[in-house]
Protein backbone atom coordinates (compact mmCIF):
# COMPACT_ATOMS: atom_id res chain seq x y z
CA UNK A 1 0.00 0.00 0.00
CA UNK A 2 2.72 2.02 0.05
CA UNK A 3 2.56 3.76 -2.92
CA UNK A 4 -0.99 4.91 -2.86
CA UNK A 5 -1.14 7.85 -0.52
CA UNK A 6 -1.37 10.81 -2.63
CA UNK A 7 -0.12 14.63 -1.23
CA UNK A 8 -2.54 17.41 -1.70
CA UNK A 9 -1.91 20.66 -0.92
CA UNK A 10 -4.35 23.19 -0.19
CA UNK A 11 -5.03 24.86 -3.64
CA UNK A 12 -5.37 21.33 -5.95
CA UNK A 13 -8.29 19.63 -3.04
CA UNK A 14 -9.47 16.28 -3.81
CA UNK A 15 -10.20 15.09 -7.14
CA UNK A 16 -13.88 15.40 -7.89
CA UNK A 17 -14.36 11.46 -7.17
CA UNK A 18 -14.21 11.39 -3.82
CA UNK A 19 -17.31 12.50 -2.49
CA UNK A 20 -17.46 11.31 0.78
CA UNK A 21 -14.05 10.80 3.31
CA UNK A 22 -12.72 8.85 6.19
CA UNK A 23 -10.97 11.66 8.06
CA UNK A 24 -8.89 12.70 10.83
CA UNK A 25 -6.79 16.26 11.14
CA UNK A 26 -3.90 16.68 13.60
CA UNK A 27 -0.05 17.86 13.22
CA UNK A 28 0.86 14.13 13.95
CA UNK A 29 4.11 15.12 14.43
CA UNK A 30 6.51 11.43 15.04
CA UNK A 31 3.65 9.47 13.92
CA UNK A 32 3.75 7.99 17.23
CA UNK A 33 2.01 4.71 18.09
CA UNK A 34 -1.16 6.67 19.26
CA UNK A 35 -1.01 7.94 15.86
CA UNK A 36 -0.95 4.94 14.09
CA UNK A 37 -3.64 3.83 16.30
CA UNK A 38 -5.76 6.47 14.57
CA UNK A 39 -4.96 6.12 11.21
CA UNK A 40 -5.30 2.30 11.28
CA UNK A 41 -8.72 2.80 12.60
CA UNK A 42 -8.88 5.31 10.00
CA UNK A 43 -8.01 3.42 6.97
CA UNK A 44 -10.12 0.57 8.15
CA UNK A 45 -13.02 2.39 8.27
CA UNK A 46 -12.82 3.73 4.94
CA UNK A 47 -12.24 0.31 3.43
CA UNK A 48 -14.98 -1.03 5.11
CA UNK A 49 -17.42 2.15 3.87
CA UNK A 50 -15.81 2.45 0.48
CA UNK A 51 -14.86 5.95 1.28
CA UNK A 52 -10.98 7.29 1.15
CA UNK A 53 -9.17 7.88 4.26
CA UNK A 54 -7.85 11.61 4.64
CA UNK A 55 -5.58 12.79 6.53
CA UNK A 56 -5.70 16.81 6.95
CA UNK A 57 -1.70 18.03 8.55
CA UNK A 58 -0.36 21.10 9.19
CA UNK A 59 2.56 22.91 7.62
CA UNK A 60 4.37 24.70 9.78
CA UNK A 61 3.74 23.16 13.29
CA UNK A 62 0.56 25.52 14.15
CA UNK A 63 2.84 27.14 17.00
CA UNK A 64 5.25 28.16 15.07
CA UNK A 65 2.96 30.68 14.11
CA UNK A 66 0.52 30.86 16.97
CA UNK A 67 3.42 30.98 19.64
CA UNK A 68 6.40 31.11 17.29
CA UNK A 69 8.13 31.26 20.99
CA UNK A 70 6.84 27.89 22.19
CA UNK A 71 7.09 25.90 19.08
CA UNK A 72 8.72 22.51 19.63
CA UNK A 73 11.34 21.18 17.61
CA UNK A 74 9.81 18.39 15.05
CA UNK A 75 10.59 14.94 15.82
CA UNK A 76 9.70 14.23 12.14
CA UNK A 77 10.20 16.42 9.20
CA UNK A 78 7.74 16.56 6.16
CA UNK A 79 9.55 14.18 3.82
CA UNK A 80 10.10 12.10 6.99
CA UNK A 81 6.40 12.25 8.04
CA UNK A 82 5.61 11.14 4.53
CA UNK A 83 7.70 7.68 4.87
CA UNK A 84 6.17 6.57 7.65
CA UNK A 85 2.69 7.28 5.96
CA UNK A 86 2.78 6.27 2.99
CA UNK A 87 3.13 2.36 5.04
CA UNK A 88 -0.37 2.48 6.82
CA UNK A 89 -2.05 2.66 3.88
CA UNK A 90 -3.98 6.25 3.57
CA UNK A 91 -5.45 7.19 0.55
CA UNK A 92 -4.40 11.02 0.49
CA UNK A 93 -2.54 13.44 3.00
CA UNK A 94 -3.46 17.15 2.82
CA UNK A 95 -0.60 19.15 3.64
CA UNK A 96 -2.66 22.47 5.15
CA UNK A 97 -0.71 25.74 4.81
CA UNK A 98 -0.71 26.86 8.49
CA UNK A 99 -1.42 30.75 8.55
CA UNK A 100 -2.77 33.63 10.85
CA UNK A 101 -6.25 33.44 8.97
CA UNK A 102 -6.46 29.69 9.46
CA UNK A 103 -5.32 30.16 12.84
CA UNK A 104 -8.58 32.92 13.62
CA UNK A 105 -11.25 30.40 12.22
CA UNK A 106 -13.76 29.72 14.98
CA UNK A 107 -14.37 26.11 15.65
CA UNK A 108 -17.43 26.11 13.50
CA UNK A 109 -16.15 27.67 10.85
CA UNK A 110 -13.48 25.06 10.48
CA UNK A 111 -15.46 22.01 10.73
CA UNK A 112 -17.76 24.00 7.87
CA UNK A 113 -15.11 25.18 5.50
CA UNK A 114 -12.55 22.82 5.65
CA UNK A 115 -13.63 19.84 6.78
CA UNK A 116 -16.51 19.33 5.00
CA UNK A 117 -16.86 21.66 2.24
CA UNK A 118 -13.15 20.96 1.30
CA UNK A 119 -12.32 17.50 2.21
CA UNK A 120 -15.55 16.01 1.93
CA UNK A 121 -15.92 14.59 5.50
CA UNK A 122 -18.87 12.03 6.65
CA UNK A 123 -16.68 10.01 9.18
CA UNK A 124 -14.77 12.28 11.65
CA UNK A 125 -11.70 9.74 13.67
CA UNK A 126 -10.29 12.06 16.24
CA UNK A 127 -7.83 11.73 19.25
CA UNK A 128 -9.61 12.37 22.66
CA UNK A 129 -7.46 15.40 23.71
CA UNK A 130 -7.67 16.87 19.80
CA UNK A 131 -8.04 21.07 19.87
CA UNK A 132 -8.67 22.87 17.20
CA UNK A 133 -10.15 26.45 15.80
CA UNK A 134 -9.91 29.75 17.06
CA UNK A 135 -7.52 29.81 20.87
CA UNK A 136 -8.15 25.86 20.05
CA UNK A 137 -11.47 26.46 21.50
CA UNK A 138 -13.09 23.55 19.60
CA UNK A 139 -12.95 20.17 21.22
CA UNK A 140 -14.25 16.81 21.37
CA UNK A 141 -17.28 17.72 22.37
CA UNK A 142 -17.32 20.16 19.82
CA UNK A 143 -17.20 18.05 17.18
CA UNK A 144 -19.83 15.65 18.48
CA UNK A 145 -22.53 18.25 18.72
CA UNK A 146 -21.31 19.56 15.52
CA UNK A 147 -21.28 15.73 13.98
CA UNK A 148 -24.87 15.68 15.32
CA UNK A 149 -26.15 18.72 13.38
CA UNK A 150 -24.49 18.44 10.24
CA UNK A 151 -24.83 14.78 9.46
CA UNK A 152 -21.27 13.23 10.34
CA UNK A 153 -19.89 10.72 12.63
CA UNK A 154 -17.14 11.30 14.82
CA UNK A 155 -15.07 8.90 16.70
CA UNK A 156 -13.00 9.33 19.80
CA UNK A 157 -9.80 7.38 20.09
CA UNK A 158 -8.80 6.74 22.87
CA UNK A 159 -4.90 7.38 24.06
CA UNK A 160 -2.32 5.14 23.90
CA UNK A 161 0.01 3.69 26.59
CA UNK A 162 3.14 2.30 25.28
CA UNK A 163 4.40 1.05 28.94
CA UNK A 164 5.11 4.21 31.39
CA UNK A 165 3.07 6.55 33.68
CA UNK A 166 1.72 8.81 31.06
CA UNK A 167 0.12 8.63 27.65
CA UNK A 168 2.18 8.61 24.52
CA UNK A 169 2.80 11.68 23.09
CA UNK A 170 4.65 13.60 20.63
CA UNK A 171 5.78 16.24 24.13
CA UNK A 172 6.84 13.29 25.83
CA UNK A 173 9.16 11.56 23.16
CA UNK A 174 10.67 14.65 22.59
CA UNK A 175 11.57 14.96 26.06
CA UNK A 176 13.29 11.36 25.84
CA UNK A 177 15.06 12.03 22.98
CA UNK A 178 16.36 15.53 23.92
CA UNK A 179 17.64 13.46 27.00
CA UNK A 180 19.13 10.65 25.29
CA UNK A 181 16.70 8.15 26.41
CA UNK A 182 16.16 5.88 23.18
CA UNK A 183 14.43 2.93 25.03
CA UNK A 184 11.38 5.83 25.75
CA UNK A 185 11.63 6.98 22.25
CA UNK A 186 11.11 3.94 20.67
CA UNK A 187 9.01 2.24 22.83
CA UNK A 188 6.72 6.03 22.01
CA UNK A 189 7.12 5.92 18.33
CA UNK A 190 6.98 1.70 17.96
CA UNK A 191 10.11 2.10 15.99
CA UNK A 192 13.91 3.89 16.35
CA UNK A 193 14.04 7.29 16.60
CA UNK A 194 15.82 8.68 13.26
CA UNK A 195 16.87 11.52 11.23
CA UNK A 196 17.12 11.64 7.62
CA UNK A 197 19.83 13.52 5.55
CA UNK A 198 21.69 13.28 2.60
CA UNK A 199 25.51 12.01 2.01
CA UNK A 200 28.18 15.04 1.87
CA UNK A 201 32.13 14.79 1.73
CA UNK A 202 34.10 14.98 4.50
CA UNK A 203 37.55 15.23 5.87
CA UNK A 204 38.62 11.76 4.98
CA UNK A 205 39.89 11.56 8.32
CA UNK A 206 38.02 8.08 9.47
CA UNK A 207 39.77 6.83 6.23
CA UNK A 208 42.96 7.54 7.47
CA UNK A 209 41.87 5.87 10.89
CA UNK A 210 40.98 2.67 9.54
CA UNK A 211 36.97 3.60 9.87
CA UNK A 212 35.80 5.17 6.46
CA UNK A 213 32.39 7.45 7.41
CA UNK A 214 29.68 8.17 5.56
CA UNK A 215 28.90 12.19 6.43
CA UNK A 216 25.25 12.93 6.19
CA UNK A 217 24.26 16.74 6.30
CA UNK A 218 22.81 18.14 9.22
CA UNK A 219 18.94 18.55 8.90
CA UNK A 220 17.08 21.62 8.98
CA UNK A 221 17.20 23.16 12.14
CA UNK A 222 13.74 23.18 13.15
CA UNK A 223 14.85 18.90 13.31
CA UNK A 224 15.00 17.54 17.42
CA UNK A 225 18.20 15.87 17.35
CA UNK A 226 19.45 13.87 20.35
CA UNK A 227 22.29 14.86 22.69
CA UNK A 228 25.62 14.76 21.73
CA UNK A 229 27.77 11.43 21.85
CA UNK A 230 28.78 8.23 19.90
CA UNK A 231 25.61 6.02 19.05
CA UNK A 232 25.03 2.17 17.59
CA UNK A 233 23.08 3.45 14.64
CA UNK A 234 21.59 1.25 11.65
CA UNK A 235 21.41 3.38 8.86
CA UNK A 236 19.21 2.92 5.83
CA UNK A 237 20.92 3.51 2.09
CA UNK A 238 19.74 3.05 -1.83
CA UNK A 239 21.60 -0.31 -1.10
CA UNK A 240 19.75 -1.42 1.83
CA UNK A 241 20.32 -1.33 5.67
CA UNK A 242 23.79 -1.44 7.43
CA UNK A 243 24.86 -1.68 11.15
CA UNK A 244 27.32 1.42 12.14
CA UNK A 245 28.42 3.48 15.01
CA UNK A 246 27.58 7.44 15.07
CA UNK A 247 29.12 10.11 15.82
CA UNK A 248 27.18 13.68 16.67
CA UNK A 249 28.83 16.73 17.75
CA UNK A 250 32.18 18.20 17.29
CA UNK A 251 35.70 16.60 16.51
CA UNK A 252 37.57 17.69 19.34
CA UNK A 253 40.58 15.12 18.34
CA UNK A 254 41.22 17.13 15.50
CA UNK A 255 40.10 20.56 17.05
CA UNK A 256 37.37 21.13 14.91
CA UNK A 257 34.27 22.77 16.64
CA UNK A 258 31.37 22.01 13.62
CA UNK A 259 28.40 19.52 14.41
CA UNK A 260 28.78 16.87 12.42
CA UNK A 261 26.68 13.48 11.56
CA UNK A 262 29.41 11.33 10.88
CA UNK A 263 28.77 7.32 10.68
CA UNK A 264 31.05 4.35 10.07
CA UNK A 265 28.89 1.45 8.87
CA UNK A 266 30.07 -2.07 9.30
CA UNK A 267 30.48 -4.52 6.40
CA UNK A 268 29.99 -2.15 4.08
CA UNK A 269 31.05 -0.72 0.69
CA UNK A 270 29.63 1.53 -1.68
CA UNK A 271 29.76 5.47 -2.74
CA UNK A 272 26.29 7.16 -1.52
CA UNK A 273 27.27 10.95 -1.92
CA UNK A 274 24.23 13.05 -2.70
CA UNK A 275 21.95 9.94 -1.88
CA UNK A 276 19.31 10.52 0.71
CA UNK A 277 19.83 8.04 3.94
CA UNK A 278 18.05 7.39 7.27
CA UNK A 279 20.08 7.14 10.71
CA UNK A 280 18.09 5.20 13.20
CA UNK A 281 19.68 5.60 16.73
CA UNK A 282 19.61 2.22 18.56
CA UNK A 283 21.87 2.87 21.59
CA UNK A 284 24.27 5.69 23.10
CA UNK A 285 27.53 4.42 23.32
CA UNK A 286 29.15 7.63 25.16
CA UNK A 287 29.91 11.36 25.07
CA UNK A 288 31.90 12.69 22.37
CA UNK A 289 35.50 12.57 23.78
CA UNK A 290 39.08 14.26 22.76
CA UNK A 291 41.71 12.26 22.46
CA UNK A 292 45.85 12.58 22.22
CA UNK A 293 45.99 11.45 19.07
CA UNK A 294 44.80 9.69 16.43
CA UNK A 295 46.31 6.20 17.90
CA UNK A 296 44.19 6.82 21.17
CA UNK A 297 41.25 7.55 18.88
CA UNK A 298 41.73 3.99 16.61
CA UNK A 299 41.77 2.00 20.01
CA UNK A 300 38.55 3.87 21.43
CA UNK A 301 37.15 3.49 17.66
CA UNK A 302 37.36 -0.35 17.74
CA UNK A 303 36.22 -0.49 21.44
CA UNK A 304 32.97 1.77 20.30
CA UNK A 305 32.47 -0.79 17.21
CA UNK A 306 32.50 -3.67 19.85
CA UNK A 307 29.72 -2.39 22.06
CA UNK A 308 28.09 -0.79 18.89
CA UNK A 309 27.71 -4.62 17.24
CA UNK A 310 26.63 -5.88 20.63
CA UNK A 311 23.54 -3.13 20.81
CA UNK A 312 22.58 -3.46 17.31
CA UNK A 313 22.48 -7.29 18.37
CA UNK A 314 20.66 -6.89 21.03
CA UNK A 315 18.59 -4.22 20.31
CA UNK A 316 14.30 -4.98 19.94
CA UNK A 317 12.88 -4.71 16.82
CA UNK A 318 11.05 -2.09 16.05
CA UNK A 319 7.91 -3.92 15.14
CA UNK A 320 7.56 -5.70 17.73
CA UNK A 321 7.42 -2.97 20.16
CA UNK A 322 3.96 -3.75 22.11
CA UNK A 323 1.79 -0.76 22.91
CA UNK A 324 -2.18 -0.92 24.15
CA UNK A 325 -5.18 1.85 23.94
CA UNK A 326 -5.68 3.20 26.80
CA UNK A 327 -9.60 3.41 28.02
């Protein structure tokens, strides 16, 4: 199913043949197991209606222009976003230009203009803590009474525990990775945390070192990236999936201050500059270190590949990370 979600943006709407939609709306930023909860709901329902499943997103993050000051860093970017959706299935995403006049439209007027008159809705799926409209003074409740009146259903999902205290979120993985703490982060998003970049030259210095890198360019900066350190990493290329070790941050060994996303991948060959690849952080190995020289450096290298095989070894996979709803 992969290759049947179809973007829309704003201006181009749905083609005329889809009269009647499966929908839910949200920023769904990390497509996080609650998330897919939703959308596989979503897309079952529409199969089971013969209706298309829509999903209406937001581009920017609504607070970026709400509360520019508050606005989170993303934990997925759009072409990132779009990976992970185009595998549950969906029939279209609607990528919703995020502006001051969207952001005054009363609850009402939302549900009236976009929802419906745009994207065609007769089955609302919804997350139980969902706000929307003007001061996000819409709610659930909102949308019931509103379902009631003008002639659409609306579900409530219910949220998601993925084994701690609280409810998965997008807040809460953020926190976790912005610490370092993977096992949260993937456990939240039912897969490895990751960021997605594309292969630049270096410095040929890991050459010279015995450990050849692949340098991937650092993201936008609106991109969450975890702290600092040395990480077991598997990282996804045009020629399929490789084991590595990671290093973010600076290169103190060589006095050179610049962030870098440099990766070493094991059992590997091939030349991927300018190709687009996908680090997924699987363990932190340590913090970024300086060294006396490079032959201090090749011994910690080869101790970091050690424990960096034994993570990626060890290390659940994604798919079977086991989450529950929450009632």
């Amino acid at each position: 199913m992969a290759d049947r979600i179809v973007v829309v943006d704003d201006d181009s709407g749905l083609p005329p043949d889809v009269r009647e939609t499966v929908l839910t709306v949200g920023t769904f930023d990390g497509v996080h197991v609650g998330h897919q909860d939703v959308l596989r709901r979503l897309v079952a329902r529409a199969r089971a209606s013969r209706r298309h499943s829509v999903l209406v997103t937001f581009d920017p993050h609504p607070l970026e222009i709400v509360r520019p000051e508050t606005a989170p860093a993303l934990l997925t970017l759009a072409e990132e976003k779009l990976e992970i959706l185009a595998e549950l299935g969906l029939d279209y995403m609607v990528v919703l230009p995020f502006t001051r006049t969207l952001a005054a439209y009363e609850a009402e007027d939302f549900v009236d203009l976009v929802l419906r008159e745009r994207y065609r809705v007769a089955e609302l799926l919804i997350g139980y803590d969902h706000g929307f409209g003007r001061n996000r003074a819409g709610d659930v409740e909102t949308l019931m009474r509103l379902g009631g009146e003008r002639g659409f259903a609306v579900e409530v999902v219910h949220p998601v525990d993925a084994g701690g205290e609280r409810p998965v979120s997008s807040s809460l993985i953020r926190t976790a990775v912005a610490a370092g703490q993977l096992d949260v982060a993937t456990r939240g998003l039912g897969r490895a945390y990751s960021v997605s970049g594309r292969v630049i030259h270096g410095e040929q210095r890991g050459r010279a070192l015995g450990y050849p890198t692949l340098n991937v360019a650092i993201p936008s900066p609106r991109k969450l990236l975890p702290p600092e350190g040395v990480y077991a990493v598997r990282v996804q290329t045009p020629d399929g999936p490789f084991g590595g070790m990671l290093n973010l941050g600076p290169r103190p060994t060589f006095d050179d201050p610049r962030p870098s996303l440099e990766a070493h991948l094991f059992d590997a060959q091939g030349d991927w500059y300018g190709a687009q690849v996908r680090l997924d952080f699987v363990a932190r190995l340590r913090d970024v270190q300086r060294f006396d020289g490079p032959a201090s450096l090749r011994r910690q290298l080869a101790e970091d590949e050690r424990r960096a095989r034994g993570a990626l070894t060890t290390s659940p996979v994604a798919g079977n990370v086991q989450y529950s709803a929450v009632s």
